[in-house]
N, C-alpha and C. Protein backbone atom coordinates (compact mmCIF):
# COMPACT_ATOMS: atom_id res chain seq x y z
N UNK A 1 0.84 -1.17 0.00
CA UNK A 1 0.00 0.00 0.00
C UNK A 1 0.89 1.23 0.00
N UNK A 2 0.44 2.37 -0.22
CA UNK A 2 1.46 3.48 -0.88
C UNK A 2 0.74 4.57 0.27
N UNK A 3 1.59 5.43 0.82
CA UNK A 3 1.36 6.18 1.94
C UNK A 3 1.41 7.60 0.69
N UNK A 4 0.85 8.30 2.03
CA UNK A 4 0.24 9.47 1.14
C UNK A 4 1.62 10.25 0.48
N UNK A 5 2.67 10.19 0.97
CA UNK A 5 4.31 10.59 0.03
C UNK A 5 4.50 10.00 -1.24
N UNK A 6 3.35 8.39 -1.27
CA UNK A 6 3.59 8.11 -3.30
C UNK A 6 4.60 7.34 -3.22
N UNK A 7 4.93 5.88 -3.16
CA UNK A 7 5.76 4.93 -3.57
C UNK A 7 5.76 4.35 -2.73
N UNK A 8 6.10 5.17 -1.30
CA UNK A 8 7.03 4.02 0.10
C UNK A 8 5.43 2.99 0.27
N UNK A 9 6.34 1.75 0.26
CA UNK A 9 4.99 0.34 0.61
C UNK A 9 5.39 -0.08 1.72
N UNK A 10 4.56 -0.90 2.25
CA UNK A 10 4.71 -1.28 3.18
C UNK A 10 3.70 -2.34 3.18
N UNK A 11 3.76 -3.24 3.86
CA UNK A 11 2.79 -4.44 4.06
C UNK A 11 1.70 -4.23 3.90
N UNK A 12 0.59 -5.64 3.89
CA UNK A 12 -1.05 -5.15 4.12
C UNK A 12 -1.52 -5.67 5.60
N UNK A 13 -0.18 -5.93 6.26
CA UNK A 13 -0.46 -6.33 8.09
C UNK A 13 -0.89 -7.63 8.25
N UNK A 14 -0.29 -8.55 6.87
CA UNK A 14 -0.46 -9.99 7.59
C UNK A 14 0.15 -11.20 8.11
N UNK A 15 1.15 -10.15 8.80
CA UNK A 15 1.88 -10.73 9.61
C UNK A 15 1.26 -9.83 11.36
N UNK A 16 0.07 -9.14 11.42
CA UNK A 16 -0.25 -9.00 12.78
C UNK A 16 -0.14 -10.09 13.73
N UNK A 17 -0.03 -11.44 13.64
CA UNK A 17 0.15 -12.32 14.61
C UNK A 17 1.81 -12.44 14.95
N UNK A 18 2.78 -12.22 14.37
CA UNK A 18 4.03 -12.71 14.67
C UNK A 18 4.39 -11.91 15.59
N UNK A 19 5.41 -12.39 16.16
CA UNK A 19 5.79 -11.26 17.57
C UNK A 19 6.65 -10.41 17.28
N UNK A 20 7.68 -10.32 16.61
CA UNK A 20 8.25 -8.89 15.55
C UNK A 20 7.24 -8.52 14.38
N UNK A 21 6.86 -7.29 14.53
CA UNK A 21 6.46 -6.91 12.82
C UNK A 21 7.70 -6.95 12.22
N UNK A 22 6.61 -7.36 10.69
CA UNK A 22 7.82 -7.32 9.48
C UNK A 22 6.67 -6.07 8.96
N UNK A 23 7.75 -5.70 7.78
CA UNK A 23 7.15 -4.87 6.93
C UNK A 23 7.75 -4.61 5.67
N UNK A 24 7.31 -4.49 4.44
CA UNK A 24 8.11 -3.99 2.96
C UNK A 24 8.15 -2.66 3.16
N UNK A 25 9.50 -2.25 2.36
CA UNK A 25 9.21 -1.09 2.16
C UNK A 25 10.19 -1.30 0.31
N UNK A 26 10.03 -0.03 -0.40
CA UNK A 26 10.61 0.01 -2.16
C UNK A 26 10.63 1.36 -2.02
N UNK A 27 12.17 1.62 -2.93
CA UNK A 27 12.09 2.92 -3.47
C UNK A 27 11.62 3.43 -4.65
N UNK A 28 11.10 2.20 -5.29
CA UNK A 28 11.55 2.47 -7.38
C UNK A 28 10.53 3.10 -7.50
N UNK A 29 9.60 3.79 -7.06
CA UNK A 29 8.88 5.40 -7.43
C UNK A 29 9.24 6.35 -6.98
N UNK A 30 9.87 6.15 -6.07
CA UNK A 30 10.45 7.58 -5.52
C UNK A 30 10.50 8.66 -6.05
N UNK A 31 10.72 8.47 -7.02
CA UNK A 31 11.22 9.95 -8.05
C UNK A 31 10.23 9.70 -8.98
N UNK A 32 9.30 9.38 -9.71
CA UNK A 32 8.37 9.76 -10.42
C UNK A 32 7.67 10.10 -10.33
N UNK A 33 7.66 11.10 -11.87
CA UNK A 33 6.85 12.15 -12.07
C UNK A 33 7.35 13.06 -12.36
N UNK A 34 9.20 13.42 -11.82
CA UNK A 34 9.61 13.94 -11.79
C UNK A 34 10.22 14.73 -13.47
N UNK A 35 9.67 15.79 -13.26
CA UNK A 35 10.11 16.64 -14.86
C UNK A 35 11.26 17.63 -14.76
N UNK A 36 11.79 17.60 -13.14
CA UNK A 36 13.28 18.24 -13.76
C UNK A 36 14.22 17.39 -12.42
N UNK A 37 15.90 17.52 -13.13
CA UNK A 37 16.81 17.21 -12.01
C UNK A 37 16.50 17.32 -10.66
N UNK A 38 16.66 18.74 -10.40
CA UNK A 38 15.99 19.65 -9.24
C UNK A 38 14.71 18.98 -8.64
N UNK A 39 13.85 18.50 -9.09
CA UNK A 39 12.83 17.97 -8.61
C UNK A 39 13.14 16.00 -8.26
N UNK A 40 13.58 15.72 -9.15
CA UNK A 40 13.89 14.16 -8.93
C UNK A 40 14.45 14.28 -6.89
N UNK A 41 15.70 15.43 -7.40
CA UNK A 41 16.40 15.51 -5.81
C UNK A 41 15.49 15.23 -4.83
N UNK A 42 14.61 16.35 -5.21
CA UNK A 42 13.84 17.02 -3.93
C UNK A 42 12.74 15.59 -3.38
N UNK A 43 12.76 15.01 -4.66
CA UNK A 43 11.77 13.97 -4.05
C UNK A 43 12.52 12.72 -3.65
N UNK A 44 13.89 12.51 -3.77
CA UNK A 44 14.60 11.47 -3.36
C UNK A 44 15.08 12.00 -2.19
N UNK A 45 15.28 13.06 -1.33
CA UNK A 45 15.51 14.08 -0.11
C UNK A 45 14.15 13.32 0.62
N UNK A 46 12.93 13.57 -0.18
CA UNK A 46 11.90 13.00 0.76
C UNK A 46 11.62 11.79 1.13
N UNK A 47 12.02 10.98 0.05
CA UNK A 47 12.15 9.56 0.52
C UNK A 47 13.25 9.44 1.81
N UNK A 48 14.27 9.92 1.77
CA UNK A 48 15.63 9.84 2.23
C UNK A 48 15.11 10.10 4.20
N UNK A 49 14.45 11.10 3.97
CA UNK A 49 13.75 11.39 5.60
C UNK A 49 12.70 10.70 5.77
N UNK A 50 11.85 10.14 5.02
CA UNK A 50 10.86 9.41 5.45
C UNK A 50 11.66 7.60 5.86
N UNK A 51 12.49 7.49 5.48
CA UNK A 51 13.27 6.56 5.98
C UNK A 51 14.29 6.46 7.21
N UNK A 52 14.58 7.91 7.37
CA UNK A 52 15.45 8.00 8.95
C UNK A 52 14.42 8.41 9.54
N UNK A 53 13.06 8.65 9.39
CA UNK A 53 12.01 8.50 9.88
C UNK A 53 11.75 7.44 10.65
N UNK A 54 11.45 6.44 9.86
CA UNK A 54 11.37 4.86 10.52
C UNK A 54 12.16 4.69 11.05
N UNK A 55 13.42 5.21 11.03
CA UNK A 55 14.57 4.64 11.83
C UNK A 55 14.77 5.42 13.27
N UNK A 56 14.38 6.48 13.35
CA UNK A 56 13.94 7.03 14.92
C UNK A 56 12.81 6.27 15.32
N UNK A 57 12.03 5.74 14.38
CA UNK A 57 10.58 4.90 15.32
C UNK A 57 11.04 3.93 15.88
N UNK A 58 12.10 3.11 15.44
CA UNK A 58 13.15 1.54 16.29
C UNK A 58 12.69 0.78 14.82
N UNK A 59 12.81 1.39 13.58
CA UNK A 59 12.66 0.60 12.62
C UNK A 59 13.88 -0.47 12.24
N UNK A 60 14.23 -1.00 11.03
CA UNK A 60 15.91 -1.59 10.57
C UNK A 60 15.81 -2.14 10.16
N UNK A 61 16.48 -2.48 8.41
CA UNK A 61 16.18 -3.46 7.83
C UNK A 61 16.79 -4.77 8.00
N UNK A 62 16.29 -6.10 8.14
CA UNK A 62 16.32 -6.91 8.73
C UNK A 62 17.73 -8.19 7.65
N UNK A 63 17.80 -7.62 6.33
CA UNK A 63 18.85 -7.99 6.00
C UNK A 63 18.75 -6.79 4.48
N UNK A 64 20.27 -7.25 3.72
CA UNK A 64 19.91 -6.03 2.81
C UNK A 64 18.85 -6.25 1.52
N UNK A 65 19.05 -4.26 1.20
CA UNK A 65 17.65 -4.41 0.15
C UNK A 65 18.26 -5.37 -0.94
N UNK A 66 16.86 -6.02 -1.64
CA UNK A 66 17.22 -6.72 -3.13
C UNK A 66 16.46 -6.53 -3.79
N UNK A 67 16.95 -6.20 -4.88
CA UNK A 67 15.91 -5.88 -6.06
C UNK A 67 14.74 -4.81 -5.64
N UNK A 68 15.05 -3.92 -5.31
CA UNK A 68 14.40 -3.00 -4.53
C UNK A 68 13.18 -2.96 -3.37
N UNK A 69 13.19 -4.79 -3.11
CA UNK A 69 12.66 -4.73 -1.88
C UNK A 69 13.18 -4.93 -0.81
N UNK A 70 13.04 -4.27 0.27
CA UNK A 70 13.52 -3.99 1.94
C UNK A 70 12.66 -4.52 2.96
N UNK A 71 13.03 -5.76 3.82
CA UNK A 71 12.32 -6.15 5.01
C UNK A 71 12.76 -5.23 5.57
N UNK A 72 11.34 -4.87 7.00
CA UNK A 72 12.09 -3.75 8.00
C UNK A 72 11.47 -4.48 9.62
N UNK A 73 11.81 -4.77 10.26
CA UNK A 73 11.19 -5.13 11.71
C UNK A 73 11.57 -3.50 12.79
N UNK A 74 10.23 -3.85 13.70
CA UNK A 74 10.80 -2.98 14.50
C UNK A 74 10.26 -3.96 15.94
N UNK A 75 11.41 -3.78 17.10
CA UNK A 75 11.04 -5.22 17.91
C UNK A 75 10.14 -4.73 18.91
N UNK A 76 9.35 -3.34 18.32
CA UNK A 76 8.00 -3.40 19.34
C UNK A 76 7.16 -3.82 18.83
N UNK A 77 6.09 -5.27 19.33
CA UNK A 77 5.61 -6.19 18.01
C UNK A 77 3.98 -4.94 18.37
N UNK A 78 4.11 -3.98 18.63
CA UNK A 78 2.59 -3.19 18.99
C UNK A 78 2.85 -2.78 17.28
N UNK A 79 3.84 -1.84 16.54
CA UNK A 79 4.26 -1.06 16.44
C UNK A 79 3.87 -1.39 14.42
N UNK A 80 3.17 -0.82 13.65
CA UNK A 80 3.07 -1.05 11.91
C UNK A 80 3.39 -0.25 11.30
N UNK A 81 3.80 -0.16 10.77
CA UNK A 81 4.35 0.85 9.45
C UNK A 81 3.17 1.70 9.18
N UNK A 82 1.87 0.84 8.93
CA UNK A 82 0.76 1.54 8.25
C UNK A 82 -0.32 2.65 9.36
N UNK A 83 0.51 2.43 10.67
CA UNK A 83 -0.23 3.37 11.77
C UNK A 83 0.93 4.04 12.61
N UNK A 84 2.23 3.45 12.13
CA UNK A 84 3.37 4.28 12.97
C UNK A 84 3.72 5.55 12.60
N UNK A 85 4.21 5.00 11.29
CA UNK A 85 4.48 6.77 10.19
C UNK A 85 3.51 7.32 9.88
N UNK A 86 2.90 8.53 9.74
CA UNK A 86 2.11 8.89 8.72
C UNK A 86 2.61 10.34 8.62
């Protein structure tokens, strides 16, 4: 599902039973739409904080990205992507 910033995903929460959340997250929209340099930046800047974002919440990806998808756990199992960030 795509948060109101446009690309960042994240799960559909069906892993609510496990005792760590997991969660997806992708960059490969990040920047579209984008019709100049200057703008690609500005929207890869926003991805860039919406990700040390998660990472002040006790986010971390759980091994590295591939192919532009990213597991992320955070070990408060209260805690979802889709109600933590917004």
């Amino acid at each position: 599902m795509a948060d109101e910033r446009g690309g960042h995903l994240a799960s559909d929460g069906d892993e609510e039973d496990d005792d760590v959340p997991f969660e997806t997250i992708r960059a490969k929209w990040s920047m579209d739409g984008a019709r100049t340099l200057a703008e690609a930046a500005a929207m890869l800047r926003e991805h860039a904080d919406y990700l040390e974002e998660l990472k002040r919440d006790g986010w971390e990806l759980t091994e590295p990205v591939d192919d532009d998808w990213g597991i992320i756990e955070n070990v408060d199992p209260k805690k979802r992507l889709s109600v933590t960030v917004q």
